[in-house]
C-alpha atoms as a PDB file:
ATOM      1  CA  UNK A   1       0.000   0.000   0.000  1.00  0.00           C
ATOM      2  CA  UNK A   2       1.273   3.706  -0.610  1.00  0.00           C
ATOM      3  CA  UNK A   3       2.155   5.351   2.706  1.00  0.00           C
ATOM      4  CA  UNK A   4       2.306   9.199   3.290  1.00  0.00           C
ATOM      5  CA  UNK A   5       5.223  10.058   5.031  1.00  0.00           C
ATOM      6  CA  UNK A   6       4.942  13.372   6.905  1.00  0.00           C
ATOM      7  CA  UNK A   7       7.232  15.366   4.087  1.00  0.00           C
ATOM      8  CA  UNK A   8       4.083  13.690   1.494  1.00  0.00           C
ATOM      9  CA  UNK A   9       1.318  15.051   3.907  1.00  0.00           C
ATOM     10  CA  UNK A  10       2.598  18.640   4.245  1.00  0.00           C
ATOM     11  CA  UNK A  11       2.937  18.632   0.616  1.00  0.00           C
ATOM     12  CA  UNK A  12      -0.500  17.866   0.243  1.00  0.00           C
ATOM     13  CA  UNK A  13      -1.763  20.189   2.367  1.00  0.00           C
ATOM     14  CA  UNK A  14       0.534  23.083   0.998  1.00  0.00           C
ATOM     15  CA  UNK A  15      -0.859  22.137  -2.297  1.00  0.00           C
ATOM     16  CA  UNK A  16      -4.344  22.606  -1.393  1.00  0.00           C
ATOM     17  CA  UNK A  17      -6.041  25.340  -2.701  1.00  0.00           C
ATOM     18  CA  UNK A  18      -7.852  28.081  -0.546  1.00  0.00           C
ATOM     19  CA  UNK A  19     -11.097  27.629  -2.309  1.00  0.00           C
ATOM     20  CA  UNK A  20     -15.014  27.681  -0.624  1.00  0.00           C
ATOM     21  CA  UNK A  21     -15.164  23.561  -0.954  1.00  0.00           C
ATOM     22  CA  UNK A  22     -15.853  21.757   2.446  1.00  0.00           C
ATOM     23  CA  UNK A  23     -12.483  20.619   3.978  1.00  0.00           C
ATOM     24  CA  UNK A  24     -12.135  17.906   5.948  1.00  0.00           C
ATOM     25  CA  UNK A  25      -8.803  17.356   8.373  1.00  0.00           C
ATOM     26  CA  UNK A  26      -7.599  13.820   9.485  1.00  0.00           C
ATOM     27  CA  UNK A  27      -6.539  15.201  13.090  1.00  0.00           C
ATOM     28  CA  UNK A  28      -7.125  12.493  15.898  1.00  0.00           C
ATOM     29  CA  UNK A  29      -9.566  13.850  18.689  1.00  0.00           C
ATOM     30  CA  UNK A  30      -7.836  11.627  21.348  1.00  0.00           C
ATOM     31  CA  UNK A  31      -7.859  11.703  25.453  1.00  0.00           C
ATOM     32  CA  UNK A  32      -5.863   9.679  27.531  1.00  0.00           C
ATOM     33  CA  UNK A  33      -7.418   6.671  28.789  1.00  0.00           C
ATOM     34  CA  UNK A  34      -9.436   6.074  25.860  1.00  0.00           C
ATOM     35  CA  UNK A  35      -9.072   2.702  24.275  1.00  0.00           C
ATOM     36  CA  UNK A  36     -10.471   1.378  20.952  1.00  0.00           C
ATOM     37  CA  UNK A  37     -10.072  -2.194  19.553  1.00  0.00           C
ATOM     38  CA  UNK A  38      -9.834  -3.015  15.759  1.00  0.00           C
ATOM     39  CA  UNK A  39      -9.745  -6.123  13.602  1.00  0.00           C
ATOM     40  CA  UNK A  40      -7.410  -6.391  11.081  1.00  0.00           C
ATOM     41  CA  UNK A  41      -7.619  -9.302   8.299  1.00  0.00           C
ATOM     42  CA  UNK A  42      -4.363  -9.401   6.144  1.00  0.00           C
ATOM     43  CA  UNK A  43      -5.153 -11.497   2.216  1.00  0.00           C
ATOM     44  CA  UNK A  44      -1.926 -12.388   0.288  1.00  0.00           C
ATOM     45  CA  UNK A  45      -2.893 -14.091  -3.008  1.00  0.00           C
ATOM     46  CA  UNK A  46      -0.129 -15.476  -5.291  1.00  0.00           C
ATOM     47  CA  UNK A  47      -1.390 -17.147  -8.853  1.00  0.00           C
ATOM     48  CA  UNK A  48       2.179 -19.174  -8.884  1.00  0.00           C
ATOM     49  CA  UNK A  49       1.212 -20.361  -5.907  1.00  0.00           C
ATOM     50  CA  UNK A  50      -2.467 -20.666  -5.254  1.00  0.00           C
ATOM     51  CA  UNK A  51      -1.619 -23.430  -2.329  1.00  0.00           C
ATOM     52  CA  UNK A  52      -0.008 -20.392  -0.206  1.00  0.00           C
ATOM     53  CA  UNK A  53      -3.094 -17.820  -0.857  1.00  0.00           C
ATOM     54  CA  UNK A  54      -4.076 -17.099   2.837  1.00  0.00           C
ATOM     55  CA  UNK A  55      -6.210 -14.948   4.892  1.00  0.00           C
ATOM     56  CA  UNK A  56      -4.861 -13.632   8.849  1.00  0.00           C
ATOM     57  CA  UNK A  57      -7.361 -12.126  10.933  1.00  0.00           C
ATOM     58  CA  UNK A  58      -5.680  -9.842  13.915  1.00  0.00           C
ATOM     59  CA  UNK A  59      -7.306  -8.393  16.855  1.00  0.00           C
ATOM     60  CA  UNK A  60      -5.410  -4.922  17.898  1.00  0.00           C
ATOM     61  CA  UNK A  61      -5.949  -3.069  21.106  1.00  0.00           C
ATOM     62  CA  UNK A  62      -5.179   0.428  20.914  1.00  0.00           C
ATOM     63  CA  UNK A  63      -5.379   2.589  24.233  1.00  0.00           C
ATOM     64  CA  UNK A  64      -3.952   5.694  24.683  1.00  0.00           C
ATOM     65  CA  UNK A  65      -1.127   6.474  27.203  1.00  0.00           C
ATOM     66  CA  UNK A  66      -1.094  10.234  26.936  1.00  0.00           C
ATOM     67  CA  UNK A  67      -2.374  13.333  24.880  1.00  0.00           C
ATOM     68  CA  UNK A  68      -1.329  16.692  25.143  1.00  0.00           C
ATOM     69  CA  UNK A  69      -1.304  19.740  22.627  1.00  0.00           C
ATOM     70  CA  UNK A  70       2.830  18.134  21.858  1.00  0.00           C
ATOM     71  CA  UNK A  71       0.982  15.186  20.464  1.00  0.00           C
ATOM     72  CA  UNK A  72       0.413  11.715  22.136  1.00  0.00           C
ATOM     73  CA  UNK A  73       1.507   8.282  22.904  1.00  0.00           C
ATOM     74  CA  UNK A  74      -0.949   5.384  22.436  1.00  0.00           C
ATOM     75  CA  UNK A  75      -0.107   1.975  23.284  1.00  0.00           C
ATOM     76  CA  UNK A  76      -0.719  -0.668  20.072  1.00  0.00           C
ATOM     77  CA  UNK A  77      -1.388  -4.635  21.017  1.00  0.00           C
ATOM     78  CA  UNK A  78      -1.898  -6.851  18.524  1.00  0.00           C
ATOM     79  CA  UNK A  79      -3.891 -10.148  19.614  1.00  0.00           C
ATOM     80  CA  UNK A  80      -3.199 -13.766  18.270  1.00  0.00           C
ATOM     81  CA  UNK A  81      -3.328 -13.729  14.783  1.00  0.00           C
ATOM     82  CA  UNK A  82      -5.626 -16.641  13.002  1.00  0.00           C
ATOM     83  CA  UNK A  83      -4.546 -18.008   9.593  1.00  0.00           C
ATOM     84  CA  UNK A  84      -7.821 -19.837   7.664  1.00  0.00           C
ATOM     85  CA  UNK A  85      -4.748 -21.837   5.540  1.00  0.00           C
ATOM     86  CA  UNK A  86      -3.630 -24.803   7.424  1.00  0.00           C
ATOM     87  CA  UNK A  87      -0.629 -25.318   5.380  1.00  0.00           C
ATOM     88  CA  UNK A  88       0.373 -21.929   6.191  1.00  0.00           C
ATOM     89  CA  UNK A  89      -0.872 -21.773  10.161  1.00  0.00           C
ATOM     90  CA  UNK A  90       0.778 -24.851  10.601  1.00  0.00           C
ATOM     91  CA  UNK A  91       4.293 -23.464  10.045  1.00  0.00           C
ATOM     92  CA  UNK A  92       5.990 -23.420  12.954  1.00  0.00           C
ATOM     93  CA  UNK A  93       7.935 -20.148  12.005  1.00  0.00           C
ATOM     94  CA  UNK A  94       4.437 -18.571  10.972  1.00  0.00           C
ATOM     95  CA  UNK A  95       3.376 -19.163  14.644  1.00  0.00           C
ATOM     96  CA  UNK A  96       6.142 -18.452  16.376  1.00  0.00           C
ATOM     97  CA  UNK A  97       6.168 -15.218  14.291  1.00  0.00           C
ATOM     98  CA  UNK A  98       2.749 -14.348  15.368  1.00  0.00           C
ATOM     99  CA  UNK A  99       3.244 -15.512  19.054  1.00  0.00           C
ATOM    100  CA  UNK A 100       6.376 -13.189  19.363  1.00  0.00           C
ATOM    101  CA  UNK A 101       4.299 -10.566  17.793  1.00  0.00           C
ATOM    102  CA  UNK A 102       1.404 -11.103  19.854  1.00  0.00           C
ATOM    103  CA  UNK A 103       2.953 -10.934  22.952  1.00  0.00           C
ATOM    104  CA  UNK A 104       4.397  -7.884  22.719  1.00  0.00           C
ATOM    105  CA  UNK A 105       3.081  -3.811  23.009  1.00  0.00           C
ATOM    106  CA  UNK A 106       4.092  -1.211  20.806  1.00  0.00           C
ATOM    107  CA  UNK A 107       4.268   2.346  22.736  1.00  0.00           C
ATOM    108  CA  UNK A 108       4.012   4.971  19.314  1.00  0.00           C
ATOM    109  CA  UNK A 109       4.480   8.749  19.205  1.00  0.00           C
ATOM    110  CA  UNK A 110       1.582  10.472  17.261  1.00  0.00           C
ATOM    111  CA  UNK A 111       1.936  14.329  16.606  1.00  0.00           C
ATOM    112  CA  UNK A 112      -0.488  16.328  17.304  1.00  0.00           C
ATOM    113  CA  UNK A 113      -2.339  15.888  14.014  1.00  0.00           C
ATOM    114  CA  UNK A 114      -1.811  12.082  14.257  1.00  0.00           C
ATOM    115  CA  UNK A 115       1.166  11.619  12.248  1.00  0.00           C
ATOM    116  CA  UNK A 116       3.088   8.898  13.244  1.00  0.00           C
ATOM    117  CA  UNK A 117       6.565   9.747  14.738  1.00  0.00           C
ATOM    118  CA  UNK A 118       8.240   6.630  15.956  1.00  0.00           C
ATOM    119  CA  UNK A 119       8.430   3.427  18.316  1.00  0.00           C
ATOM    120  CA  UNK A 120       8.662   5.085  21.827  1.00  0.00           C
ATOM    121  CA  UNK A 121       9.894   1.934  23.606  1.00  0.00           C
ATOM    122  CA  UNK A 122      12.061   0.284  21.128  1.00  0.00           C
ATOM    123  CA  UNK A 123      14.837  -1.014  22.468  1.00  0.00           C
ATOM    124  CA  UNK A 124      12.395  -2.464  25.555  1.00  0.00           C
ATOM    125  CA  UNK A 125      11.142  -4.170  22.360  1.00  0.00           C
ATOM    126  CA  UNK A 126      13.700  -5.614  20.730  1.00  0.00           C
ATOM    127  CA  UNK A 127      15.324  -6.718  23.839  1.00  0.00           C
ATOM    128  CA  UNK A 128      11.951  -8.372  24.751  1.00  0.00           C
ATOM    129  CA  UNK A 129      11.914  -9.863  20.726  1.00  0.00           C
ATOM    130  CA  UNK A 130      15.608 -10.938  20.935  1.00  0.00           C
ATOM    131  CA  UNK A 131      14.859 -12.998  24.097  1.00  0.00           C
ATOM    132  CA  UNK A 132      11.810 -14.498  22.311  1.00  0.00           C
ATOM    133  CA  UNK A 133      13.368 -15.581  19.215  1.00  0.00           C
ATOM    134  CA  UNK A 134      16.981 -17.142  20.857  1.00  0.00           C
ATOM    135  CA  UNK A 135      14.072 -19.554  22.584  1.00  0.00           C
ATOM    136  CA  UNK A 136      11.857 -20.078  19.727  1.00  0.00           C
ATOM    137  CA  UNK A 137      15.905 -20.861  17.538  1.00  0.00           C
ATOM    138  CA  UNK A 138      16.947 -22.680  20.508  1.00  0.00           C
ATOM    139  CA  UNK A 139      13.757 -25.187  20.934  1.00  0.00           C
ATOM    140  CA  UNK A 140      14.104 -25.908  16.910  1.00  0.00           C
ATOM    141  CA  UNK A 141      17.513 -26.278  16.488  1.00  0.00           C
ATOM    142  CA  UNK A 142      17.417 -29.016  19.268  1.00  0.00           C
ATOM    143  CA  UNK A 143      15.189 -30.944  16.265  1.00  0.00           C
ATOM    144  CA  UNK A 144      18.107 -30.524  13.983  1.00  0.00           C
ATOM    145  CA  UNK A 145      21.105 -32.881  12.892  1.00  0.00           C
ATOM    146  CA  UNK A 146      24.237 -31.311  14.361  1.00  0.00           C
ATOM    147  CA  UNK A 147      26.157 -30.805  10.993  1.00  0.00           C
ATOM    148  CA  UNK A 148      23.009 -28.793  10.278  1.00  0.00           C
ATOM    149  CA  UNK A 149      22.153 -26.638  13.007  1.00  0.00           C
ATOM    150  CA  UNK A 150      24.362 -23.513  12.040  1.00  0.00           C
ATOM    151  CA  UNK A 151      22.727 -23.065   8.722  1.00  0.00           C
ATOM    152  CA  UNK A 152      19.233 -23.873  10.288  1.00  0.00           C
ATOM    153  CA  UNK A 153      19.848 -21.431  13.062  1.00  0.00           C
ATOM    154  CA  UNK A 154      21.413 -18.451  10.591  1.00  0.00           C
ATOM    155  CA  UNK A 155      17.786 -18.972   8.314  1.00  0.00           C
ATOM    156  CA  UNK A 156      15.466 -18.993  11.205  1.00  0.00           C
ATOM    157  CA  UNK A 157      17.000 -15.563  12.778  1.00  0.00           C
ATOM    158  CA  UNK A 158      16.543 -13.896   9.581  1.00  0.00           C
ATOM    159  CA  UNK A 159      13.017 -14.521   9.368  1.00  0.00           C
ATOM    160  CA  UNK A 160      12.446 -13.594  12.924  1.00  0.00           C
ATOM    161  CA  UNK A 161      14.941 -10.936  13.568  1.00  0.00           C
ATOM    162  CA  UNK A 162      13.502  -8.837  15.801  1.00  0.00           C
ATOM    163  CA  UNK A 163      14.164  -5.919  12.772  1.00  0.00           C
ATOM    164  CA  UNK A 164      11.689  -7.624  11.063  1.00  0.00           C
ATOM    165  CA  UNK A 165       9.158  -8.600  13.310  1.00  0.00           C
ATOM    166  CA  UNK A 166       9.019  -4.707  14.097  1.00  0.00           C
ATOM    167  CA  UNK A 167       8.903  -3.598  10.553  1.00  0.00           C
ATOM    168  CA  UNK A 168       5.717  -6.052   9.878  1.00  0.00           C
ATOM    169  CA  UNK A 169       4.078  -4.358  13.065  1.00  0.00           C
ATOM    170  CA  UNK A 170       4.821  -0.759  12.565  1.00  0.00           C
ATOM    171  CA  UNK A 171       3.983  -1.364   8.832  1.00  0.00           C
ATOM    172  CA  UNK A 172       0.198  -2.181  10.038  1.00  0.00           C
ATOM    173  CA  UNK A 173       0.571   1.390  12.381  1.00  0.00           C
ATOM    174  CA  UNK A 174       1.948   3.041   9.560  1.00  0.00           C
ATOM    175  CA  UNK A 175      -0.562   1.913   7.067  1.00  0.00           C
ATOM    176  CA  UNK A 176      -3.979   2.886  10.040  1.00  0.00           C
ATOM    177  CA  UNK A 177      -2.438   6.371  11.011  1.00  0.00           C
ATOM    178  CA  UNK A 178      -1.255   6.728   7.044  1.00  0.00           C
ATOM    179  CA  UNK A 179      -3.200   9.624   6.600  1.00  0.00           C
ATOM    180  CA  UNK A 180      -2.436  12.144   9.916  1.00  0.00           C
ATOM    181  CA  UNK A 181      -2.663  15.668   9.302  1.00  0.00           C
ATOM    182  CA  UNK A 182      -3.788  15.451   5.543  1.00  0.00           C
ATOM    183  CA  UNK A 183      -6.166  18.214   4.770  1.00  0.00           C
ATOM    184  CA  UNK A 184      -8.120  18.155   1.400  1.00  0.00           C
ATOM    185  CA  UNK A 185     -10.950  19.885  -0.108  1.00  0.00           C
ATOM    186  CA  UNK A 186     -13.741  17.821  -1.054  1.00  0.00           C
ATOM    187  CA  UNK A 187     -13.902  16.678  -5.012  1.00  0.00           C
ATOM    188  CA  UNK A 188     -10.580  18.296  -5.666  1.00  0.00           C
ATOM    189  CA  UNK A 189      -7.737  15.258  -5.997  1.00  0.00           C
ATOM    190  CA  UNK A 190      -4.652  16.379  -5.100  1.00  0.00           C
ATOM    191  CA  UNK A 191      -1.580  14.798  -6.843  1.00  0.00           C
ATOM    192  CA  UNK A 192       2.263  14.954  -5.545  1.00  0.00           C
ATOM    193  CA  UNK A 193       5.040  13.260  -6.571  1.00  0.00           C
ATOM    194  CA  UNK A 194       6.878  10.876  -4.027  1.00  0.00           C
ATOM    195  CA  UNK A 195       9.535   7.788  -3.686  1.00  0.00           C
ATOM    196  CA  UNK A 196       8.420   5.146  -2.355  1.00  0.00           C
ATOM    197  CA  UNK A 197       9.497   2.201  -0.171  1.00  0.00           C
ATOM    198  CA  UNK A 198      10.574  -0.826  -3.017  1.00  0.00           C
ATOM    199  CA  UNK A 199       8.748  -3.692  -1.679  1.00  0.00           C
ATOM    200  CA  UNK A 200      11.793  -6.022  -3.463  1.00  0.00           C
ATOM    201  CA  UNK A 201      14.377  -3.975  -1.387  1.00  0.00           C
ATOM    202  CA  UNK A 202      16.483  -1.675  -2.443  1.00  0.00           C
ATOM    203  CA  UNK A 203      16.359   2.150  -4.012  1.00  0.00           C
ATOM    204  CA  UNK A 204      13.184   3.818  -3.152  1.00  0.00           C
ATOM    205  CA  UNK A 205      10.423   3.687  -6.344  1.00  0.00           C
ATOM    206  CA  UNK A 206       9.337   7.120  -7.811  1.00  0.00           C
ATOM    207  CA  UNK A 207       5.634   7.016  -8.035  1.00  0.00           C
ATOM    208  CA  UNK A 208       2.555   9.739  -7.893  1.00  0.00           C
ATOM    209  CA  UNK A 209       0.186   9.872  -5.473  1.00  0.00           C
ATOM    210  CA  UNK A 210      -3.183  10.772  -6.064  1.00  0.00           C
ATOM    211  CA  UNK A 211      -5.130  11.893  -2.984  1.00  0.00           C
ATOM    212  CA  UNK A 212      -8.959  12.603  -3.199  1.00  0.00           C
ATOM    213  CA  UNK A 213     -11.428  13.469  -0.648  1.00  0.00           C
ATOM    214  CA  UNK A 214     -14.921  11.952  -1.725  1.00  0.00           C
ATOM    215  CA  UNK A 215     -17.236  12.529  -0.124  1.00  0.00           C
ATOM    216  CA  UNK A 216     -18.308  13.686   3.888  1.00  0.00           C
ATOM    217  CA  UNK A 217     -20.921  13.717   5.797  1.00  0.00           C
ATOM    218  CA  UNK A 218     -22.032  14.649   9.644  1.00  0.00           C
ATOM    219  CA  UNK A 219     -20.925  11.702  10.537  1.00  0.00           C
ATOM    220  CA  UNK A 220     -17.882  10.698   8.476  1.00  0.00           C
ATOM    221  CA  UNK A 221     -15.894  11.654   5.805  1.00  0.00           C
ATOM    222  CA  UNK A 222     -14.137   9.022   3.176  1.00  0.00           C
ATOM    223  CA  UNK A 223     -10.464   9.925   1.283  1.00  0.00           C
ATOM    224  CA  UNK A 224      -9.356   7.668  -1.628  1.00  0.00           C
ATOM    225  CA  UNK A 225      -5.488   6.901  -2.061  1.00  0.00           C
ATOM    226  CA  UNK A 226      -3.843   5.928  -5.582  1.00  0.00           C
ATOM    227  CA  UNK A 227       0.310   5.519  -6.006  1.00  0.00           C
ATOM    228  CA  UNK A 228       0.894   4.806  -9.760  1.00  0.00           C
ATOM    229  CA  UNK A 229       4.657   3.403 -10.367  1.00  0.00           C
ATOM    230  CA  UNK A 230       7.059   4.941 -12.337  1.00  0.00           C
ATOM    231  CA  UNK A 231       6.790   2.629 -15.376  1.00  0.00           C
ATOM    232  CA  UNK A 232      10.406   2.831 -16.116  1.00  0.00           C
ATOM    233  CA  UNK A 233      11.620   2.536 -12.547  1.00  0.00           C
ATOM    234  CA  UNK A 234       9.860  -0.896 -12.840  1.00  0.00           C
ATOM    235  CA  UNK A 235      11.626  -1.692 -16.073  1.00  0.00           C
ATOM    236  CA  UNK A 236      14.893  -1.365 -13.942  1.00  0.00           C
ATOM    237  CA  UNK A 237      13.478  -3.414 -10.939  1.00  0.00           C
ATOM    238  CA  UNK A 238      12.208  -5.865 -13.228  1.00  0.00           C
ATOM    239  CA  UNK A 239      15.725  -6.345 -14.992  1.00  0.00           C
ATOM    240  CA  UNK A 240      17.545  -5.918 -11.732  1.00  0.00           C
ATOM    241  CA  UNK A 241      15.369  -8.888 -10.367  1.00  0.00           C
ATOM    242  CA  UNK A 242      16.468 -10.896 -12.912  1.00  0.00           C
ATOM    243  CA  UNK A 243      19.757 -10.500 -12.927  1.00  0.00           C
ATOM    244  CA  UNK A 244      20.818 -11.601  -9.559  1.00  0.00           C
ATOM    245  CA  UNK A 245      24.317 -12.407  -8.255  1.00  0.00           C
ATOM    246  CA  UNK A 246      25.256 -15.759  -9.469  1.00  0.00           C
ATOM    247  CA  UNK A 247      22.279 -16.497 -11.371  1.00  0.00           C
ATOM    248  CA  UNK A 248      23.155 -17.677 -15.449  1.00  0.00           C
ATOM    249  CA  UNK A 249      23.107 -14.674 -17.225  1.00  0.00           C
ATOM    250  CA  UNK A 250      20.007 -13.837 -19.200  1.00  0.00           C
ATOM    251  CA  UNK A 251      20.910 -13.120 -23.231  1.00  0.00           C
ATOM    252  CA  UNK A 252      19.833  -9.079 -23.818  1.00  0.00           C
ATOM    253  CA  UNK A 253      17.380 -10.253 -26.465  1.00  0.00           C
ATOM    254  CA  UNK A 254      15.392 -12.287 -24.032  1.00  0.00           C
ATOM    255  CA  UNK A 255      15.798  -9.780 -21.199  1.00  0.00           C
ATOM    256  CA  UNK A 256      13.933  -6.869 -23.470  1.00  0.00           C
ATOM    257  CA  UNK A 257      10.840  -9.394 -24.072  1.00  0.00           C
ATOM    258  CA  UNK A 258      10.647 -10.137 -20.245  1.00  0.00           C
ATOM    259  CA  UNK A 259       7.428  -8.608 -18.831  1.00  0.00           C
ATOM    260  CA  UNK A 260       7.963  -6.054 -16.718  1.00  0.00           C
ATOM    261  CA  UNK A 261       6.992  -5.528 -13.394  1.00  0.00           C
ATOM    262  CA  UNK A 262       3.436  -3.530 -12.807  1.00  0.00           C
ATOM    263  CA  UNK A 263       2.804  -2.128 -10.012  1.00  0.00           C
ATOM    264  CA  UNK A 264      -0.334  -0.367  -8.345  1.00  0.00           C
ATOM    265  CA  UNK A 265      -1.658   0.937  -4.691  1.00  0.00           C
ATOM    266  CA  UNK A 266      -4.431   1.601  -3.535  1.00  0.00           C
ATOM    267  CA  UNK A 267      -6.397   2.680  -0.375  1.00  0.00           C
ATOM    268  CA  UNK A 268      -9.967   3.626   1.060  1.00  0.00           C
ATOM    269  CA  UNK A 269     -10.103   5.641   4.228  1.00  0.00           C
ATOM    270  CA  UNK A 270     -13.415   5.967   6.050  1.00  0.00           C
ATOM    271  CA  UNK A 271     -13.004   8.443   9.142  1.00  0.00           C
ATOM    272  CA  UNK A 272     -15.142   9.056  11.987  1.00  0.00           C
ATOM    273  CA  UNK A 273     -15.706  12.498  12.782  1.00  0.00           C
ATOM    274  CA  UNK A 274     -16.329  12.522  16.170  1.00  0.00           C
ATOM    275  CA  UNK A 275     -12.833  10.851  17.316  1.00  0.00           C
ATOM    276  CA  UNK A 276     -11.167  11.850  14.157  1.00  0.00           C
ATOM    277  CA  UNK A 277      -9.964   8.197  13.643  1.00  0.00           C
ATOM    278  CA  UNK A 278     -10.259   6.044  11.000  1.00  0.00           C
ATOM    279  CA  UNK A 279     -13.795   3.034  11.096  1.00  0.00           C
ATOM    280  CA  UNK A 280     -12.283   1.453   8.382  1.00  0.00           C
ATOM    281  CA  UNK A 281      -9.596   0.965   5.667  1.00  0.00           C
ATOM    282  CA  UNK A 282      -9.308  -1.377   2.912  1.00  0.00           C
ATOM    283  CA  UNK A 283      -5.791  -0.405   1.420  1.00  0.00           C
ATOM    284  CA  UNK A 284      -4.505  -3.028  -1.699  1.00  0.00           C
ATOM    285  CA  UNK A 285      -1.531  -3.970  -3.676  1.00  0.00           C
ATOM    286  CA  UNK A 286      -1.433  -5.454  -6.750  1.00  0.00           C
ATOM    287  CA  UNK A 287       1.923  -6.958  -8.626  1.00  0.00           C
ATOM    288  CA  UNK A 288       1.729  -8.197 -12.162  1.00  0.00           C
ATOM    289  CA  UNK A 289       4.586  -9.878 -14.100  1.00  0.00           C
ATOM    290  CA  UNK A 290       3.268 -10.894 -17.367  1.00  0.00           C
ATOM    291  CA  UNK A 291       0.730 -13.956 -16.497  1.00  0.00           C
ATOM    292  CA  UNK A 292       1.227 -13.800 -12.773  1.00  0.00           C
ATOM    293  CA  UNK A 293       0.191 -11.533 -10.338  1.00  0.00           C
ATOM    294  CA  UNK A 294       0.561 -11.218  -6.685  1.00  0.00           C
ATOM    295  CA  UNK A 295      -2.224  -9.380  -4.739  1.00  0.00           C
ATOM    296  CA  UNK A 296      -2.156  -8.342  -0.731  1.00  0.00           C
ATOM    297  CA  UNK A 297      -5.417  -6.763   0.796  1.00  0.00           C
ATOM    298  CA  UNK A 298      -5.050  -5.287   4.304  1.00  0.00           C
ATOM    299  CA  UNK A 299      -8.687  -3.995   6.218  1.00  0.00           C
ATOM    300  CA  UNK A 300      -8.826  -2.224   9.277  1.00  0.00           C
ATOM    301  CA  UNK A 301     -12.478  -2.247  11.224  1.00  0.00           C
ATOM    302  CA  UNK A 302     -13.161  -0.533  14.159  1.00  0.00           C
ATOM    303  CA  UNK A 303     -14.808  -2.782  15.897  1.00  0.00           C
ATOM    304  CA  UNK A 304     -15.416  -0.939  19.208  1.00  0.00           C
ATOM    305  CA  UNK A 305     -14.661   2.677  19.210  1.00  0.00           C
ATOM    306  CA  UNK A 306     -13.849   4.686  22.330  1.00  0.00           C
ATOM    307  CA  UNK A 307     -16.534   5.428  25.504  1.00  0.00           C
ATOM    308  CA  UNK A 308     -16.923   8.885  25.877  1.00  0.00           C
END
């Protein structure tokens, strides 16, 4: 999914015209002590490998710590996530993954308009991670032939550093708060130019965003996200994907017929007025190399909003 980083947001906003138009502001109306709880359910969809395709459902408990015209700390729990793939909930790195995960609170930094500034309690995290992870490597590697165990151990850390197990949960923060302190007239899309994270690693992506306000009401307003990928950015990716280190070399003829990567994001923000956060958001990514496509779908529900 495209994220606004704060640099994208005051763009945005600098960008918006003066004009009579209702204007709607994504600025959280937050006290301390409130608490909400959302639901978020995670799709990934590969056509290479339809056997994989798998839907996680994750309860999140957000309650916040502190608010104060400097901005606010809220504390983000995620619950045990629930995969409806056996072949993929089965995996015993998938749920030690999402038992490390689950166990542990997130303390963020929101500014006063609700953009997201950082992981508060970090190191408390990754210390906490680190500890979780030597046991999970520790209890597997006891299942594995000697000769093997240094090889087994080195592949299991890197898919649960504690880097990474961070990244996957602030990415989910990230992607709810994405749109703190945006301000947009009604009907009038706003586009900006921005570089964006490359999902394959590597150099940031050029792309333009296209933010629209829809529609609002009393009640709520809705704001539409679209990040279109530089096409010949992807032309690089795609050749610099297939031209890895110590892979056979691919003639230059058959390199210029190879499909290239295509790449679109997506997002739908529904906002309630009276706490200024969002009551839903179905934000999508879609990958397509030539016949195959890869597809991720993340929704956020608010599934009980603060008691005022």
């Amino acid at each position: 999914m495209a994220r606004l980083t704060l640099a994208t947001v005051l763009v945005v906003c600098a960008l918006t015209p003066a004009v009579s138009a209702q204007t709607v502001d994504v600025v959280p109306s937050l006290r301390a002590g409130d608490e909400f709880r959302l639901q978020l359910v995670h799709v990934r969809e590969n056509s290479s490998q339809p056997q994989q395709n798998v839907t996680f459902t994750t309860p999140i408990r957000v309650r916040v710590l502190s608010a104060t015209p400097e901005g606010s700390t809220v504390e983000w729990q995620p619950g045990t996530t629930s995969a409806d793939n056996t072949a993929v909930s089965n995996d015993p790195l998938v749920r030690a993954a999402a038992e490390t995960v689950g166990s542990t609170a997130l303390r963020i930094s929101l500014a006063p308009d609700g953009v997201v500034k950082g992981l508060v309690n970090q190191k408390e995290v990754l210390e906490k991670l680190q500890a979780a992870v030597d046991a999970v490597v520790r209890g597997f590697s006891e299942k594995v032939a000697p000769e093997q165990r240094a090889a087994f151990q080195s592949m299991v850390s890197g898919v649960l550093s504690p880097q990474t197990l961070i990244a996957s949960a602030m990415r989910d923060v990230q992607t709810y708060f994405a749109l703190g302190g945006a301000k947009l007239d009604i009907g009038k899309p706003v586009e900006v130019s921005v570089q964006q994270p490359n999902p394959f690693g590597g150099d940031p992506l050029p792309a333009v965003l296209r933010v629209t306000g829809e529609s609002a009401t009393a009640d709520d307003f809705v704001i539409l996200t679209r990040t279109s990928y530089d096409k010949d950015a992807l032309a690089r990716l795609t050749k610099a994907l297939l031209s890895q280190p110590g892979a056979p070399p691919i003639p230059p003829e058959q390199l210029a017929k190879m499909p290239a990567i295509e790449m679109v994001d997506d997002a739908r923000f529904v906002f309630d007025r009276r706490f200024g956060i969002a009551r839903e958001v179905n934000a999508n990514r879609g990958v397509v190399i030539g016949a195959e496509s890869r597809r991720e779908r993340w929704t956020f529900r608010l599934v009980e909003p603060p008691k005022r």
